[in-house]
Protein backbone atom coordinates (compact mmCIF):
# COMPACT_ATOMS: atom_id res chain seq x y z
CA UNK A 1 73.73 130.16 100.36
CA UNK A 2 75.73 131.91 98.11
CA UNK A 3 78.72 134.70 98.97
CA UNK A 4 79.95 137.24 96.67
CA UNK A 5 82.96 139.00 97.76
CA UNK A 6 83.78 142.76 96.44
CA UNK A 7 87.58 143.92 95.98
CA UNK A 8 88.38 146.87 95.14
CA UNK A 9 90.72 147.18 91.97
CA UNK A 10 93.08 149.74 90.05
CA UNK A 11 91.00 149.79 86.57
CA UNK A 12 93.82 147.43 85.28
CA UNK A 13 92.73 144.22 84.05
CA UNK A 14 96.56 142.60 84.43
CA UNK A 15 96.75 143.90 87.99
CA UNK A 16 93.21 143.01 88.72
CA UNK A 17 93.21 139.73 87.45
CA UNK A 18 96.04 138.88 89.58
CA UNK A 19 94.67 139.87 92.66
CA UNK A 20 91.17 138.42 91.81
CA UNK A 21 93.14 135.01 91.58
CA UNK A 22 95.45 135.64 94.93
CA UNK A 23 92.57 136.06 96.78
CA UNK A 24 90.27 132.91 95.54
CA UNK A 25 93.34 131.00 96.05
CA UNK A 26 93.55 132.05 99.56
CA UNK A 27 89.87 131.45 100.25
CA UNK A 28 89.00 128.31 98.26
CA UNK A 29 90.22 125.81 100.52
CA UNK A 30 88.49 126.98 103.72
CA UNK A 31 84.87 128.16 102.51
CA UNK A 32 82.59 127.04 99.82
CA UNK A 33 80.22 128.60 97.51
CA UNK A 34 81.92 132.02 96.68
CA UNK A 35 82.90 134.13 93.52
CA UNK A 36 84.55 136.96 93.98
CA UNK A 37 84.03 140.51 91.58
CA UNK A 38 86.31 143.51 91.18
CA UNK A 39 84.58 146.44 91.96
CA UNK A 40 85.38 148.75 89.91
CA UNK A 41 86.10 146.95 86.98
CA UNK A 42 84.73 147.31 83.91
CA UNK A 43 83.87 143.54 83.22
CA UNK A 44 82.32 143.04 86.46
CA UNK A 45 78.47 143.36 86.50
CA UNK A 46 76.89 142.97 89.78
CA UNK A 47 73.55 142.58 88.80
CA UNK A 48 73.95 140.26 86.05
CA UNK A 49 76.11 137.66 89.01
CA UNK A 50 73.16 138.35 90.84
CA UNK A 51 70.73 137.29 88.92
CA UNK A 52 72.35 133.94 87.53
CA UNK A 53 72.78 133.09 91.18
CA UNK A 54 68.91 133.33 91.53
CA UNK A 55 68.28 131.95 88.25
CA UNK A 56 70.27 128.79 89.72
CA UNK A 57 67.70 128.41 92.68
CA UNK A 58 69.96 130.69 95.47
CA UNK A 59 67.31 132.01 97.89
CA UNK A 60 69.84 133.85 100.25
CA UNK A 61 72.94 135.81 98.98
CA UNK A 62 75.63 137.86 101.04
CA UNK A 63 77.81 140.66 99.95
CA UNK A 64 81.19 140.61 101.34
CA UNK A 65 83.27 143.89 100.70
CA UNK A 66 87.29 142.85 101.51
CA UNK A 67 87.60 146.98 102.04
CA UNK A 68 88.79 148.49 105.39
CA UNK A 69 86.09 151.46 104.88
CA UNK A 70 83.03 151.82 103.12
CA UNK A 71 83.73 152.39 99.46
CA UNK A 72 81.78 154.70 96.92
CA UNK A 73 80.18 151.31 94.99
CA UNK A 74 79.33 150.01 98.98
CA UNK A 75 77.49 153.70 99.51
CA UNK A 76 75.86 154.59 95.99
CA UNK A 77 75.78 151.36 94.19
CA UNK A 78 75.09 148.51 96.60
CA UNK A 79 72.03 150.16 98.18
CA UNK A 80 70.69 150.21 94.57
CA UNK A 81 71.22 146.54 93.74
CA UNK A 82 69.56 145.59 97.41
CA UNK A 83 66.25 147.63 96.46
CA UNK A 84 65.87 146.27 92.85
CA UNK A 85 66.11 142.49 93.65
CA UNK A 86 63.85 143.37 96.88
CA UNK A 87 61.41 144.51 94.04
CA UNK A 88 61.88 141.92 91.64
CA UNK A 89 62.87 138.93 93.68
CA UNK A 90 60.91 139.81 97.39
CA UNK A 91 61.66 135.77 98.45
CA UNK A 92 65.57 136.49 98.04
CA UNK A 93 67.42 137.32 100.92
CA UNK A 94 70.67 139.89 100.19
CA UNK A 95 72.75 141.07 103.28
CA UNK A 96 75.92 143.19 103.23
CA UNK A 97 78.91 142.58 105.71
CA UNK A 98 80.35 145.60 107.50
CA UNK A 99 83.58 146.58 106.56
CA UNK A 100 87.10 145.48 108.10
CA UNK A 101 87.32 148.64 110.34
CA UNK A 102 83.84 147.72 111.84
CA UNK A 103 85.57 144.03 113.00
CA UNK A 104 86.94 144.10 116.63
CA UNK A 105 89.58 141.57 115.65
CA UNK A 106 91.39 144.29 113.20
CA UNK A 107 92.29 146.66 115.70
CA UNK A 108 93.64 143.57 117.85
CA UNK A 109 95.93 142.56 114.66
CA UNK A 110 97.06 146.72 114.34
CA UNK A 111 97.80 147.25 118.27
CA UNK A 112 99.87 143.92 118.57
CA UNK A 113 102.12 145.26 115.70
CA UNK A 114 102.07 149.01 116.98
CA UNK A 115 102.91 148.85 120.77
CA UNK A 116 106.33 146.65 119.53
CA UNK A 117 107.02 149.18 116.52
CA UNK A 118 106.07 152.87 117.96
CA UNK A 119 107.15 154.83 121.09
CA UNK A 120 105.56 157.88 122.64
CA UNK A 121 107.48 159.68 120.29
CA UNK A 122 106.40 158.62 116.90
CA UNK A 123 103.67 159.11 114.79
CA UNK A 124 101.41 156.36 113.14
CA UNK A 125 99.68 156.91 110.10
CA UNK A 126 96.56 155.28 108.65
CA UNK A 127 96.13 155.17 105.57
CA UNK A 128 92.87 154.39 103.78
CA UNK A 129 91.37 154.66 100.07
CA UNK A 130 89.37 157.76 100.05
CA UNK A 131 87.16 159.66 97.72
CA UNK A 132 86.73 163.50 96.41
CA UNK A 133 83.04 163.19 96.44
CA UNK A 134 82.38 160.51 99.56
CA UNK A 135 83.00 161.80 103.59
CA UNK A 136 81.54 158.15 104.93
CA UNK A 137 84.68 156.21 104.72
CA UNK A 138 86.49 159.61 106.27
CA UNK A 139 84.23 159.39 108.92
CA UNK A 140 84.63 155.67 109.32
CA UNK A 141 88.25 156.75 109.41
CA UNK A 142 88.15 159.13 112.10
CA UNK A 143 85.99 156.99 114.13
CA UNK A 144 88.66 154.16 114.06
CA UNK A 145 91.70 156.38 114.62
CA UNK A 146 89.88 157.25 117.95
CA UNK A 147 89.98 153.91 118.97
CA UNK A 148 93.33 153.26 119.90
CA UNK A 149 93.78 156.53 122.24
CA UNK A 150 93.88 154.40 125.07
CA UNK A 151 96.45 151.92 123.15
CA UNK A 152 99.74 154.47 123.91
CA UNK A 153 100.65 155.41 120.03
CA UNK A 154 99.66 158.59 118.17
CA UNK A 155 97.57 157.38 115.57
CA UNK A 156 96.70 159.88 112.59
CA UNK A 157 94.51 159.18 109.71
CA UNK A 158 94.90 159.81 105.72
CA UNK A 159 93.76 158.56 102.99
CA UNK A 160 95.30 158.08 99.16
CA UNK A 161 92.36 160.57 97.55
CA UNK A 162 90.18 163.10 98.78
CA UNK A 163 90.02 165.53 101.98
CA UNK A 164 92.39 163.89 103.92
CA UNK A 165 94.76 162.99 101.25
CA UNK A 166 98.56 161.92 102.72
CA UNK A 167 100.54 163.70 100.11
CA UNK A 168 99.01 167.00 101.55
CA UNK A 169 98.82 166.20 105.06
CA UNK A 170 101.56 164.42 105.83
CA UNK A 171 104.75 166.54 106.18
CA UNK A 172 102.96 168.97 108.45
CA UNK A 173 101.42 166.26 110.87
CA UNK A 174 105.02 164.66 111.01
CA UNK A 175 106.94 167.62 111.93
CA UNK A 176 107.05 167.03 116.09
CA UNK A 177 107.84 163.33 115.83
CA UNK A 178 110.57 161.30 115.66
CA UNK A 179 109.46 158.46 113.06
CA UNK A 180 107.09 157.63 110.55
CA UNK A 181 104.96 154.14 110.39
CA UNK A 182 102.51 154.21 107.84
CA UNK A 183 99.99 151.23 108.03
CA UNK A 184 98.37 150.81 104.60
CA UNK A 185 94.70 149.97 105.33
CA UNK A 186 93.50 149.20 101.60
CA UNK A 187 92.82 146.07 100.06
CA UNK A 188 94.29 146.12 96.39
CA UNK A 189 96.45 144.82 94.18
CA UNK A 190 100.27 145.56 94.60
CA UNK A 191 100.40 147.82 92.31
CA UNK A 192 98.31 150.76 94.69
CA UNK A 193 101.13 149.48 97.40
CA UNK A 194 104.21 150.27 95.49
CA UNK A 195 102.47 153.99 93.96
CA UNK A 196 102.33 154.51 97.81
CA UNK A 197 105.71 153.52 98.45
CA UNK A 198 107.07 155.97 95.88
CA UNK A 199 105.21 158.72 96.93
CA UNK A 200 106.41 158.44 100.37
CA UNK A 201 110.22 158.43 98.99
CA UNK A 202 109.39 161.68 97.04
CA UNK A 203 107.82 163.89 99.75
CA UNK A 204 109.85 166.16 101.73
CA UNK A 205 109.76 163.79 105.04
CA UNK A 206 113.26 164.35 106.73
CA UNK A 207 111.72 161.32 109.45
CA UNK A 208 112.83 157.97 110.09
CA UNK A 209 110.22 155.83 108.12
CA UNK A 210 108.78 152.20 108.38
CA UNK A 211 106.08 151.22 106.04
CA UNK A 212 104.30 147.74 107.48
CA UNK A 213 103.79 145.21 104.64
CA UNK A 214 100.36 145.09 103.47
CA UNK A 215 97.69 143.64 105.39
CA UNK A 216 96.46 141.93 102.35
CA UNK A 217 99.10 139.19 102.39
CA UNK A 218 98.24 139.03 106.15
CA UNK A 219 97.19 135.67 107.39
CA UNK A 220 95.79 137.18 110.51
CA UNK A 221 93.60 139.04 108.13
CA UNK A 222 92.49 136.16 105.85
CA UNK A 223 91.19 134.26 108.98
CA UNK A 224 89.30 137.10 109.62
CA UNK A 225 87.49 136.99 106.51
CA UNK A 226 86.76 132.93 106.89
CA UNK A 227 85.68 133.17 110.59
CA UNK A 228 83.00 135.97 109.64
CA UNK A 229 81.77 133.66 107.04
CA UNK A 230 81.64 130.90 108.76
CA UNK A 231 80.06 132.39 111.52
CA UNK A 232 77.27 134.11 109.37
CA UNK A 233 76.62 130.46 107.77
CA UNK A 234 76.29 128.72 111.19
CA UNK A 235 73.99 131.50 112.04
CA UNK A 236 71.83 130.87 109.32
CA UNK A 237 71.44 127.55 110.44
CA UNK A 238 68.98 128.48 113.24
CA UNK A 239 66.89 130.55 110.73
């Protein structure tokens, strides 16, 4: 079995390198056969990994995306590269994993940190990756947000592009609360972190404000990742 796991970049091969590299390094000492590919990235070619890993005798292949919500190359592109190797290669096996938002464990990791941080009287903002042209990961979004109504914090979700982008949003949904805590949910280099950061300095938000650190340093996170790996391989097993 072979895993390839999908980041999502910032079309910057310094900053993309870099994070390709943090994340094998955090990876490579607790599960085995796995590259990793930036996503949007103009060296990366999907297909061609693909194929070499089927030209090396792999007979079952899964698609990890490290993204909190579906992503545009998830939605449009994946589904693509799933139906061609059906056609071509019909004794390969290719499955996807679901998104962090889909994994019970995240929201566990989120309300531990909120219910110590936020009071009935301040507002916590998600904040996701978004797209102009894609509703799915809104929707994902949404769906999530709704999940922790019974937790005791107002959660409110945004995203960095699209519809529900937080530059917009955010100064009107703040207004009746005390304090700000923005919870970056977007797995990227530092770079999309810190462009964040500044933007939140620069908008007219006369609110206390506490940005949590991103979850992508998060160890909580990583074992995430490496127990829904391991726990697809040992599945396997009985196949």
């Amino acid at each position: 079995m072979k895993h390839l796991l999908l980041v999502h970049g910032v079309n910057a091969d310094r900053d993309d390198d870099a994070f390709k590299s943090y994340v094998y390094e955090q990876l490579a000492p607790h599960i085995q056969n796995f590259d990793i590919i930036v996503l949007n990235s103009r060296h990366s070619n999907i297909y061609a990994m693909i194929e070499s890993y089927i030209d090396s005798g792999e007979t079952s292949i899964r698609i990890t995306p490290l993204t909190f919500f579906s992503t545009y190359e998830q939605h449009e592109v994946l589904p693509e590269v799933i139906t061609t190797f059906n056609h071509t290669h019909p004794w390969v096996t290719i499955s996807i994993a679901y998104p962090f938002s889909k994994h019970k464990f995240l929201k566990e990791i989120l309300t531990e940190q909120l219910v110590h941080l936020a009071t009935d009287k301040d507002m916590v903002a998600f904040i996701g990756l978004g797209y102009n042209q894609l509703k799915l990961p809104n929707d994902e979004l949404a769906h999530f947000v709704s999940t922790f109504d019974a937790v005791g914090v107002n959660v409110k979700g945004f995203m960095l592009n699209g519809a529900m982008d937080y530059k917009e949003l955010l100064p009107n949904a703040i207004r009746r609360y005390n304090k700000l805590i923005v919870v970056p949910l977007f797995f990227m280099p530092e770079k999309m972190f810190n462009e964040m950061n500044d933007n939140l300095k620069r908008m007219s938000i006369k609110k206390k404000l506490h940005v949590i650190p991103s979850l992508t340093t998060s160890t909580a996170l990583k074992n995430m990742v490496i127990n829904d790996i391991q726990a697809y391989e040992n599945s396997r097993l009985y196949i």
